[in-house]
PDB file of N, CA and C in Angstrom:
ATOM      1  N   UNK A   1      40.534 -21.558  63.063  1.00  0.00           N
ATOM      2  CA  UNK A   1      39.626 -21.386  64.179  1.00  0.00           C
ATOM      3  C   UNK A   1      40.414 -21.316  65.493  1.00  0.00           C
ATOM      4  N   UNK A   2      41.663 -22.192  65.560  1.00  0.00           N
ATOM      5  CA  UNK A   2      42.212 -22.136  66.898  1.00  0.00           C
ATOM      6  C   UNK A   2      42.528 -20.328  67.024  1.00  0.00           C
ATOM      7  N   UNK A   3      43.428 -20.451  66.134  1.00  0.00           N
ATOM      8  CA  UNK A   3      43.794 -18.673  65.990  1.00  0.00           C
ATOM      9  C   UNK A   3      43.363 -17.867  66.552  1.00  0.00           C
ATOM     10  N   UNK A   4      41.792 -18.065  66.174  1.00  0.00           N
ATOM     11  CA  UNK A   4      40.683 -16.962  66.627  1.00  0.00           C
ATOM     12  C   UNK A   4      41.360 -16.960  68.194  1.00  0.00           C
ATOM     13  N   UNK A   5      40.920 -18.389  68.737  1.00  0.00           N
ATOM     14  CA  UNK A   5      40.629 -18.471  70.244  1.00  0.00           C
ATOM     15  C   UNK A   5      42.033 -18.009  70.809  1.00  0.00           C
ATOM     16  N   UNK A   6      43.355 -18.506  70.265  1.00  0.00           N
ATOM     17  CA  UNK A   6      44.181 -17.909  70.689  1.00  0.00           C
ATOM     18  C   UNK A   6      44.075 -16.248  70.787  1.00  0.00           C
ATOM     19  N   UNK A   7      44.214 -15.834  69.627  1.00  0.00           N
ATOM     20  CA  UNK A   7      43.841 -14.367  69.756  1.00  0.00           C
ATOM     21  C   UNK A   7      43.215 -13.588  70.960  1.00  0.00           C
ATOM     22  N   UNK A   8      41.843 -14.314  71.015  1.00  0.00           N
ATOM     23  CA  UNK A   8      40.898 -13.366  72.615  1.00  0.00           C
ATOM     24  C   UNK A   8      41.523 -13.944  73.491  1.00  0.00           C
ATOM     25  N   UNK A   9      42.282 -14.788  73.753  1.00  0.00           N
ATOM     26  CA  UNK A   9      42.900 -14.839  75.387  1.00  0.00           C
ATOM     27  C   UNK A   9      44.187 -14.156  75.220  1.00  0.00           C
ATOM     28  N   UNK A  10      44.417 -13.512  74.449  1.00  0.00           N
ATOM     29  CA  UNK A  10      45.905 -13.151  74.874  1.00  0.00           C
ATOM     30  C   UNK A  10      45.653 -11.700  74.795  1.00  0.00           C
ATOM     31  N   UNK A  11      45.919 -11.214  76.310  1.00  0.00           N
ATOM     32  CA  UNK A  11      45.841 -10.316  76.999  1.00  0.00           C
ATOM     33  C   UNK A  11      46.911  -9.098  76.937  1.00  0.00           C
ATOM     34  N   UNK A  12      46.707  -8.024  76.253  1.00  0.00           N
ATOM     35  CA  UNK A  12      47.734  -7.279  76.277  1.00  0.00           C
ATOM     36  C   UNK A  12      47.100  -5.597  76.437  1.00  0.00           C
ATOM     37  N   UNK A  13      48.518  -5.299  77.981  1.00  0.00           N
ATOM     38  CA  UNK A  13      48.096  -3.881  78.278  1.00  0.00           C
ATOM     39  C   UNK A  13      48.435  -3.186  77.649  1.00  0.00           C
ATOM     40  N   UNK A  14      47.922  -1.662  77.281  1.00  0.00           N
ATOM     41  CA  UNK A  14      48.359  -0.443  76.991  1.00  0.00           C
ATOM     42  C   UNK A  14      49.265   0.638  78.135  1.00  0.00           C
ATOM     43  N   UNK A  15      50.556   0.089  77.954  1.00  0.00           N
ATOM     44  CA  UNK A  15      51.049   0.784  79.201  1.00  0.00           C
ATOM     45  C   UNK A  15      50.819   1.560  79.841  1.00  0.00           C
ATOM     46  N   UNK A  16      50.648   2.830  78.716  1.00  0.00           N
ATOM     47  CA  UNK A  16      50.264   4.275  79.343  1.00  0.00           C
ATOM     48  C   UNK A  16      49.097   4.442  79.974  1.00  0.00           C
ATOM     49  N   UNK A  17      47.694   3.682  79.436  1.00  0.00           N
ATOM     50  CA  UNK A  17      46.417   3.835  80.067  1.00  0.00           C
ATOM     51  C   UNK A  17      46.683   2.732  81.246  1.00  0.00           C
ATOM     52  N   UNK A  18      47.493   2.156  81.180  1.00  0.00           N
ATOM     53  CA  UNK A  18      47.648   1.017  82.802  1.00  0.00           C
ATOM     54  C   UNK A  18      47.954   2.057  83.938  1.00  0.00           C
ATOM     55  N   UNK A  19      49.160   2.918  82.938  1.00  0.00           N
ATOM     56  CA  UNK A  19      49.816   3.706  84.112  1.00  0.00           C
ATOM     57  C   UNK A  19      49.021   4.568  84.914  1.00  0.00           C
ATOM     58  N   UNK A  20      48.326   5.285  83.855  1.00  0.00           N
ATOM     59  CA  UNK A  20      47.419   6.721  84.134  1.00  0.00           C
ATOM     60  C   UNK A  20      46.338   5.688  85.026  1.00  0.00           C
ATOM     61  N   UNK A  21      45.923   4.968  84.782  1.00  0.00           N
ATOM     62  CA  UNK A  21      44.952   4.378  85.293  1.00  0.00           C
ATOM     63  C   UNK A  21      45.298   4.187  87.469  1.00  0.00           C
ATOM     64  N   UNK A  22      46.163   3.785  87.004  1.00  0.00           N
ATOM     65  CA  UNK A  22      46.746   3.228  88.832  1.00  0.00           C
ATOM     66  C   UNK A  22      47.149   4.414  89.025  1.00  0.00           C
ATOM     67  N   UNK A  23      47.852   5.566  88.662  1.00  0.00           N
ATOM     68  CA  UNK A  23      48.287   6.498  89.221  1.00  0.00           C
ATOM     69  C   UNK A  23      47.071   7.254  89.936  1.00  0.00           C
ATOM     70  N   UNK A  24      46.176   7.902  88.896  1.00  0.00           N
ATOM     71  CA  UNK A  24      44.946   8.523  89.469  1.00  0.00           C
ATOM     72  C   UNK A  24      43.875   7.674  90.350  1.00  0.00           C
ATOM     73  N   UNK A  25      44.206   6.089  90.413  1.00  0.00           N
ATOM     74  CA  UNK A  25      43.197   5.475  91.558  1.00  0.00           C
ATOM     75  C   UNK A  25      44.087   5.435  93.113  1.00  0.00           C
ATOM     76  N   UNK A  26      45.035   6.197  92.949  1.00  0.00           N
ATOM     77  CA  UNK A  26      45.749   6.120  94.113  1.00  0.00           C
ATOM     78  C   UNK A  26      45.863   7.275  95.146  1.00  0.00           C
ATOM     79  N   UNK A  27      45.541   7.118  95.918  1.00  0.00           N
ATOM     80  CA  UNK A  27      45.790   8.885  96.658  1.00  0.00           C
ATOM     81  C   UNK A  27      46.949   9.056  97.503  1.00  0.00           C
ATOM     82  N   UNK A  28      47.325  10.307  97.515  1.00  0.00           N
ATOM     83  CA  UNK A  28      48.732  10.839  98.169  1.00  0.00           C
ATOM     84  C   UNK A  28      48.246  11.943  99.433  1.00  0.00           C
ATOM     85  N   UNK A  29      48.870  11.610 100.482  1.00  0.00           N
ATOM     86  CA  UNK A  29      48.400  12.379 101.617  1.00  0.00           C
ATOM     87  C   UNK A  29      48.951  13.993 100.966  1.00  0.00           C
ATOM     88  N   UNK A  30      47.831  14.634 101.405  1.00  0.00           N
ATOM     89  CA  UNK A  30      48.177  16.106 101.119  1.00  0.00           C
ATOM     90  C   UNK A  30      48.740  16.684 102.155  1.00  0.00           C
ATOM     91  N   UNK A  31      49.233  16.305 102.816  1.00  0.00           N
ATOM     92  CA  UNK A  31      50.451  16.091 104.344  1.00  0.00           C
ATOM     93  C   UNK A  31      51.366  16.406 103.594  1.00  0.00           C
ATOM     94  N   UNK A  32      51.940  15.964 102.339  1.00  0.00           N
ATOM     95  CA  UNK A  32      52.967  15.929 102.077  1.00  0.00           C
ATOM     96  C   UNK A  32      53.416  17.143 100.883  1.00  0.00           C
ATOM     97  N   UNK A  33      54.649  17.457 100.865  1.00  0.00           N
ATOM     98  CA  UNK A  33      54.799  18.921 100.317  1.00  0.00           C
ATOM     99  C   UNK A  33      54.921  18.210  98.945  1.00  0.00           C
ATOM    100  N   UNK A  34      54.366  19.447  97.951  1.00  0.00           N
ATOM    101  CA  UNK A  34      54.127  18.927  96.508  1.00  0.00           C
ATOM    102  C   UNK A  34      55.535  18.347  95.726  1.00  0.00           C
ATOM    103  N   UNK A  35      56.614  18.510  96.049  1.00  0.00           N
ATOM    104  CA  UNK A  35      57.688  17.470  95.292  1.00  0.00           C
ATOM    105  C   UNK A  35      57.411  16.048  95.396  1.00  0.00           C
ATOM    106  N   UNK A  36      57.132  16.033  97.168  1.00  0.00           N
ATOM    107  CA  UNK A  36      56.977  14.295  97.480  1.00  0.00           C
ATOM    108  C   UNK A  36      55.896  14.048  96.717  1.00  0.00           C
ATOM    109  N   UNK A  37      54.931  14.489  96.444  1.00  0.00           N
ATOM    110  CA  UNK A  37      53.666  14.120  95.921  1.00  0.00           C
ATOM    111  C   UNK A  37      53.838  13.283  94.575  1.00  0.00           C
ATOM    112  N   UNK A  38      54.736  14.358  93.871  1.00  0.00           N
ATOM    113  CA  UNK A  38      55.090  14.482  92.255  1.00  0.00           C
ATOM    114  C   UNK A  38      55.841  13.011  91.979  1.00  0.00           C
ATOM    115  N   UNK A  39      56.957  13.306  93.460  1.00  0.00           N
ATOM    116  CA  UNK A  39      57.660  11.961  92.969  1.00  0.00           C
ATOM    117  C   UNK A  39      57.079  10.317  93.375  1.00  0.00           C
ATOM    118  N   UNK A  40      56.011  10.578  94.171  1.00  0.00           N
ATOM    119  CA  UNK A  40      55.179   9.604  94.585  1.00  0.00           C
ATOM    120  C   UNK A  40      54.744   8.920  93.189  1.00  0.00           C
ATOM    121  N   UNK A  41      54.118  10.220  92.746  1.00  0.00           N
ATOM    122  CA  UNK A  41      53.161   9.368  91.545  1.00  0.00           C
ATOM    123  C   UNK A  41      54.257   9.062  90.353  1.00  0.00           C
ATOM    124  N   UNK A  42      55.264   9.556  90.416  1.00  0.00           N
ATOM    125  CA  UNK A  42      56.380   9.517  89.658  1.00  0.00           C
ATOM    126  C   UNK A  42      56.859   7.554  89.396  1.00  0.00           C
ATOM    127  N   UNK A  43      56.956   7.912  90.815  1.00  0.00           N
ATOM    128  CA  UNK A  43      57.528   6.424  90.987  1.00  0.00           C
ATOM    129  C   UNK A  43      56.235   5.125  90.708  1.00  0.00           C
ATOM    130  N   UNK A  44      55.253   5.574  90.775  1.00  0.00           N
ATOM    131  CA  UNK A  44      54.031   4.968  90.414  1.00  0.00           C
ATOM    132  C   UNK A  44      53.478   4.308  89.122  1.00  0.00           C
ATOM    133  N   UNK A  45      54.044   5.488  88.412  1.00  0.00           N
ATOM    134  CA  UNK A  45      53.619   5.650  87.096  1.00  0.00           C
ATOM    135  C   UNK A  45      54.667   5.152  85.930  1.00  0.00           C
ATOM    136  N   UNK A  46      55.870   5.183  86.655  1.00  0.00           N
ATOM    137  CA  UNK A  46      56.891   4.254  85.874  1.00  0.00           C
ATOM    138  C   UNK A  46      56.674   2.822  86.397  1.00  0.00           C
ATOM    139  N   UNK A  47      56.565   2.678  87.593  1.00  0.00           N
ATOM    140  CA  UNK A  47      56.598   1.241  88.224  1.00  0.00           C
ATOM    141  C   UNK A  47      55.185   0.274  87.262  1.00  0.00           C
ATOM    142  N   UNK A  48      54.292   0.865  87.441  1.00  0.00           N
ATOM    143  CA  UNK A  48      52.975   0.225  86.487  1.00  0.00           C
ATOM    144  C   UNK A  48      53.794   0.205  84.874  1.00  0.00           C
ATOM    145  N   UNK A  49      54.188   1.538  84.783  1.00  0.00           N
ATOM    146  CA  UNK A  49      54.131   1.436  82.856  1.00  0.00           C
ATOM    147  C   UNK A  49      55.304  -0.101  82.590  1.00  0.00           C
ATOM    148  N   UNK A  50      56.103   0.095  83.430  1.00  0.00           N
ATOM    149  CA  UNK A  50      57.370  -1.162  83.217  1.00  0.00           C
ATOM    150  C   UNK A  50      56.661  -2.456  83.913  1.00  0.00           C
ATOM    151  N   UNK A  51      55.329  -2.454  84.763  1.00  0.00           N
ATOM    152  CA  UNK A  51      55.422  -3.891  84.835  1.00  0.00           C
ATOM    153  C   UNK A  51      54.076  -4.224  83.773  1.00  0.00           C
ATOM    154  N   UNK A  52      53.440  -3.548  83.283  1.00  0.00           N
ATOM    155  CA  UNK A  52      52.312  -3.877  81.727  1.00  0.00           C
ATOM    156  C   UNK A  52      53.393  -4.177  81.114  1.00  0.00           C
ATOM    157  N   UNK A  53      54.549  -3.455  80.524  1.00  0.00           N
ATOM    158  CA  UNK A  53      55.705  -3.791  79.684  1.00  0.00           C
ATOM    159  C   UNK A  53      55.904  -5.470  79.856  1.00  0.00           C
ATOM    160  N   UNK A  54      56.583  -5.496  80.856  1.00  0.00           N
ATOM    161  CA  UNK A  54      57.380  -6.901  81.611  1.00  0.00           C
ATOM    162  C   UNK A  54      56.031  -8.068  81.159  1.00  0.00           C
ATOM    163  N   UNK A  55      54.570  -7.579  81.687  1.00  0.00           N
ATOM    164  CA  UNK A  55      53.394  -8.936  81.492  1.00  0.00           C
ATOM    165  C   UNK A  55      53.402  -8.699  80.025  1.00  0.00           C
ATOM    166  N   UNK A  56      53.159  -8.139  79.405  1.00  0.00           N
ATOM    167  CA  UNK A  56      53.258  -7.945  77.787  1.00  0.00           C
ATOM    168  C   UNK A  56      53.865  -8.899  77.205  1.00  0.00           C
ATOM    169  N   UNK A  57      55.201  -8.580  77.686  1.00  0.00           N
ATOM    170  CA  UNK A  57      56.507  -9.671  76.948  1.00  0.00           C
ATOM    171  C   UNK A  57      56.320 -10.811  77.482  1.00  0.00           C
ATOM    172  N   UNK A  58      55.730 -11.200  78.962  1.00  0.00           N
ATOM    173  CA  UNK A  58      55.239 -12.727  79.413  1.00  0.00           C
ATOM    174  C   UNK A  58      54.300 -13.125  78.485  1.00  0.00           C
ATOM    175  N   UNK A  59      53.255 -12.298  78.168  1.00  0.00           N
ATOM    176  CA  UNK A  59      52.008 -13.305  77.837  1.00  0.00           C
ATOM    177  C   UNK A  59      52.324 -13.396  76.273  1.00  0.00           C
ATOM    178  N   UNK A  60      53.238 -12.404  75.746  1.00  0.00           N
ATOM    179  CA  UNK A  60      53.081 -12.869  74.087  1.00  0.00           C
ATOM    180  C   UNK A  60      54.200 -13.728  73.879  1.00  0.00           C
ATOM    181  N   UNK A  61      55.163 -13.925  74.732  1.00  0.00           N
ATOM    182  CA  UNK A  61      55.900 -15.353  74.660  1.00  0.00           C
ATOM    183  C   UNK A  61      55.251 -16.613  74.956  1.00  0.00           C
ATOM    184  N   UNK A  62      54.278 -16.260  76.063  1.00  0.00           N
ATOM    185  CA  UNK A  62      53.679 -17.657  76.342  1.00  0.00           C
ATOM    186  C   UNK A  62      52.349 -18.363  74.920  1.00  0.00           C
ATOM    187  N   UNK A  63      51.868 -16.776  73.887  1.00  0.00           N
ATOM    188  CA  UNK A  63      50.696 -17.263  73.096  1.00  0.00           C
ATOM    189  C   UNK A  63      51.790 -17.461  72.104  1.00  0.00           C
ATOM    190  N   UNK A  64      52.590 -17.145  71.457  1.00  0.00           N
ATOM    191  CA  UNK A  64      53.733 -17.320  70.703  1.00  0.00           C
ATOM    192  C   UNK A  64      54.054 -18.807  70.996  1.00  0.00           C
ATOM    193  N   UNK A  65      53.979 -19.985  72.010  1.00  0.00           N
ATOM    194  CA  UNK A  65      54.590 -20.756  71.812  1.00  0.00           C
ATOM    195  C   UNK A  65      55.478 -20.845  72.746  1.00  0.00           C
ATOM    196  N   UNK A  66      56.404 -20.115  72.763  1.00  0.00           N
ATOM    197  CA  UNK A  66      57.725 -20.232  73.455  1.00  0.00           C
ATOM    198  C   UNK A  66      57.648 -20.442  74.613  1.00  0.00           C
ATOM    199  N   UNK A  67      57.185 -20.723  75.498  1.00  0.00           N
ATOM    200  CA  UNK A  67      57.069 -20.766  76.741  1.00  0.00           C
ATOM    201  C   UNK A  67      56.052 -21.832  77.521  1.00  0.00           C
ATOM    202  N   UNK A  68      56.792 -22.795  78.255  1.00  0.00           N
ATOM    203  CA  UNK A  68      55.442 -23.623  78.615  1.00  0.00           C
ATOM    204  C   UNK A  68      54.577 -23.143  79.826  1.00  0.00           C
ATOM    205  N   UNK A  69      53.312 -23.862  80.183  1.00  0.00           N
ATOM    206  CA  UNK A  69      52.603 -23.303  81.083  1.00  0.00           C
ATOM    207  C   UNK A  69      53.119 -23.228  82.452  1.00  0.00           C
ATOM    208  N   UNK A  70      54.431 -24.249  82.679  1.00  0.00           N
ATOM    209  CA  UNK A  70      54.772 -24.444  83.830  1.00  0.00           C
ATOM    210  C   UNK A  70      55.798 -23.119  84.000  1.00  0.00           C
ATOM    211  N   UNK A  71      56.489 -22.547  82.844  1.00  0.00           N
ATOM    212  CA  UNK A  71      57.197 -21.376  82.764  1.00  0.00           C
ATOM    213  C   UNK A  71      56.632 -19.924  82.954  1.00  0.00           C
ATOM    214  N   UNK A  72      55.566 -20.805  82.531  1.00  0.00           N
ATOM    215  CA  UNK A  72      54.720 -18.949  82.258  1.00  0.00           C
ATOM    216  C   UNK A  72      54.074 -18.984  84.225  1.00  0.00           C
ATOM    217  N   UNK A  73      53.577 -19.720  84.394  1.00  0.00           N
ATOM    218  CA  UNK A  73      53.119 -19.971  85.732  1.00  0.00           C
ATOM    219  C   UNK A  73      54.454 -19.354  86.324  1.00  0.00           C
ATOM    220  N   UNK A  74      55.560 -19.447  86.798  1.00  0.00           N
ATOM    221  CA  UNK A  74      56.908 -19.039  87.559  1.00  0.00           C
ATOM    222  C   UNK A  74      57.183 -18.218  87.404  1.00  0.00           C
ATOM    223  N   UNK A  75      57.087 -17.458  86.061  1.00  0.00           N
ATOM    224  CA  UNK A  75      57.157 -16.221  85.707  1.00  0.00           C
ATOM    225  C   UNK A  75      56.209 -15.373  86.573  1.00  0.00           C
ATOM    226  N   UNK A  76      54.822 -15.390  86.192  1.00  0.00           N
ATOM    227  CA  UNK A  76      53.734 -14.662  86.822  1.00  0.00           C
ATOM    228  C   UNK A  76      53.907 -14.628  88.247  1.00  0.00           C
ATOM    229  N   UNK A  77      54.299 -15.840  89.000  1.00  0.00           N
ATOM    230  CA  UNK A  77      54.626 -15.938  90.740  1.00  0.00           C
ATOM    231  C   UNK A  77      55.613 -14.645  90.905  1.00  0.00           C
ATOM    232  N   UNK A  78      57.030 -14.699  89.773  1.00  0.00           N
ATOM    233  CA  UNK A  78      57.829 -13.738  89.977  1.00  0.00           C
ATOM    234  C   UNK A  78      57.550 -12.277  89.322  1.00  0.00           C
ATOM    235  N   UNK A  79      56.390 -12.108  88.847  1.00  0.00           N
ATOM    236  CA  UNK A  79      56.003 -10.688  88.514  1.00  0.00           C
ATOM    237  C   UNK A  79      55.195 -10.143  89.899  1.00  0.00           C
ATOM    238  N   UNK A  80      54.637 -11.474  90.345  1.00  0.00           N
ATOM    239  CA  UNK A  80      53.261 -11.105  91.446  1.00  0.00           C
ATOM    240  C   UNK A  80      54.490 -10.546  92.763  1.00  0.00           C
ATOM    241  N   UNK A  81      55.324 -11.054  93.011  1.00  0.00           N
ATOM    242  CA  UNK A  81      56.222 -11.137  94.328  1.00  0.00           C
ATOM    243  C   UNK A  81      57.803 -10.040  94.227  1.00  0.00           C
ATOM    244  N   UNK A  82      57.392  -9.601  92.949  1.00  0.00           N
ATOM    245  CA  UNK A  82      58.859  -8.653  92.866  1.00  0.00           C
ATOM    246  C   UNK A  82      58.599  -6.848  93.406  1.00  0.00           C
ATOM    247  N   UNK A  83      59.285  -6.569  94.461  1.00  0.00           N
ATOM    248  CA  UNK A  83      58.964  -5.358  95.138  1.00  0.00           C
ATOM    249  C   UNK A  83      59.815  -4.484  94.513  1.00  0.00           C
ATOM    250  N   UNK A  84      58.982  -3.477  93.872  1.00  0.00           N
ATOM    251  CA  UNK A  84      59.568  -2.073  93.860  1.00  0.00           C
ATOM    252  C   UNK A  84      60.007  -1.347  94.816  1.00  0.00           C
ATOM    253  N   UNK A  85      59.872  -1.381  95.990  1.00  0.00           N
ATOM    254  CA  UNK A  85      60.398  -0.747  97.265  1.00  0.00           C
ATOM    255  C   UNK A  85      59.537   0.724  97.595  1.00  0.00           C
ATOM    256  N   UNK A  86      59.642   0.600  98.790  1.00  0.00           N
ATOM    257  CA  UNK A  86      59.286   2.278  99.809  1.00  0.00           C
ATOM    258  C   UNK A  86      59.543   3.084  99.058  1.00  0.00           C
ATOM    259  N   UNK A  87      58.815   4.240  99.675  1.00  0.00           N
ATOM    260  CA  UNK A  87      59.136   5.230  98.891  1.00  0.00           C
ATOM    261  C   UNK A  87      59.410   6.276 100.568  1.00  0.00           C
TER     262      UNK A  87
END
């Protein structure tokens, strides 16, 4: 029975629909000539797919065991606060 409950809380993205997802809720000034555009969403769409990746590997270490709450908590601060940078 615990199993079960473990099971529904542990949260895991589908990178690609994370990615596609934030890429197309985002808009790009049409100011800008279509390379910048491309590499806008470029940089978008890798930046999301690698950080679903990165929470993935947090949360199934933390339902796995391996990880205590006070770890998994420091972790998440440092997923929430890590900048991909300007574009």
């Amino acid at each position: 029975m615990a199993n079960e409950h473990e099971d529904d809380c542990n949260l895991s993205l589908d990178r690609r629909k994370f990615a596609e997802m934030v890429v197309s809720s985002h808009q790009v000034s049409d100011e800008l000539d279509p390379e910048a555009i491309v590499k806008r969403k470029l940089t978008l769409y890798l930046s999301a797919y690698y950080m679903a990746d990165r929470f993935n590997k947090l949360e199934d270490a933390h339902f796995q065991g391996g990880m205590s709450s006070a770890h998994y908590q420091k972790l998440l601060n440092e997923l929430k606060d890590e900048k991909f940078g300007d574009w």
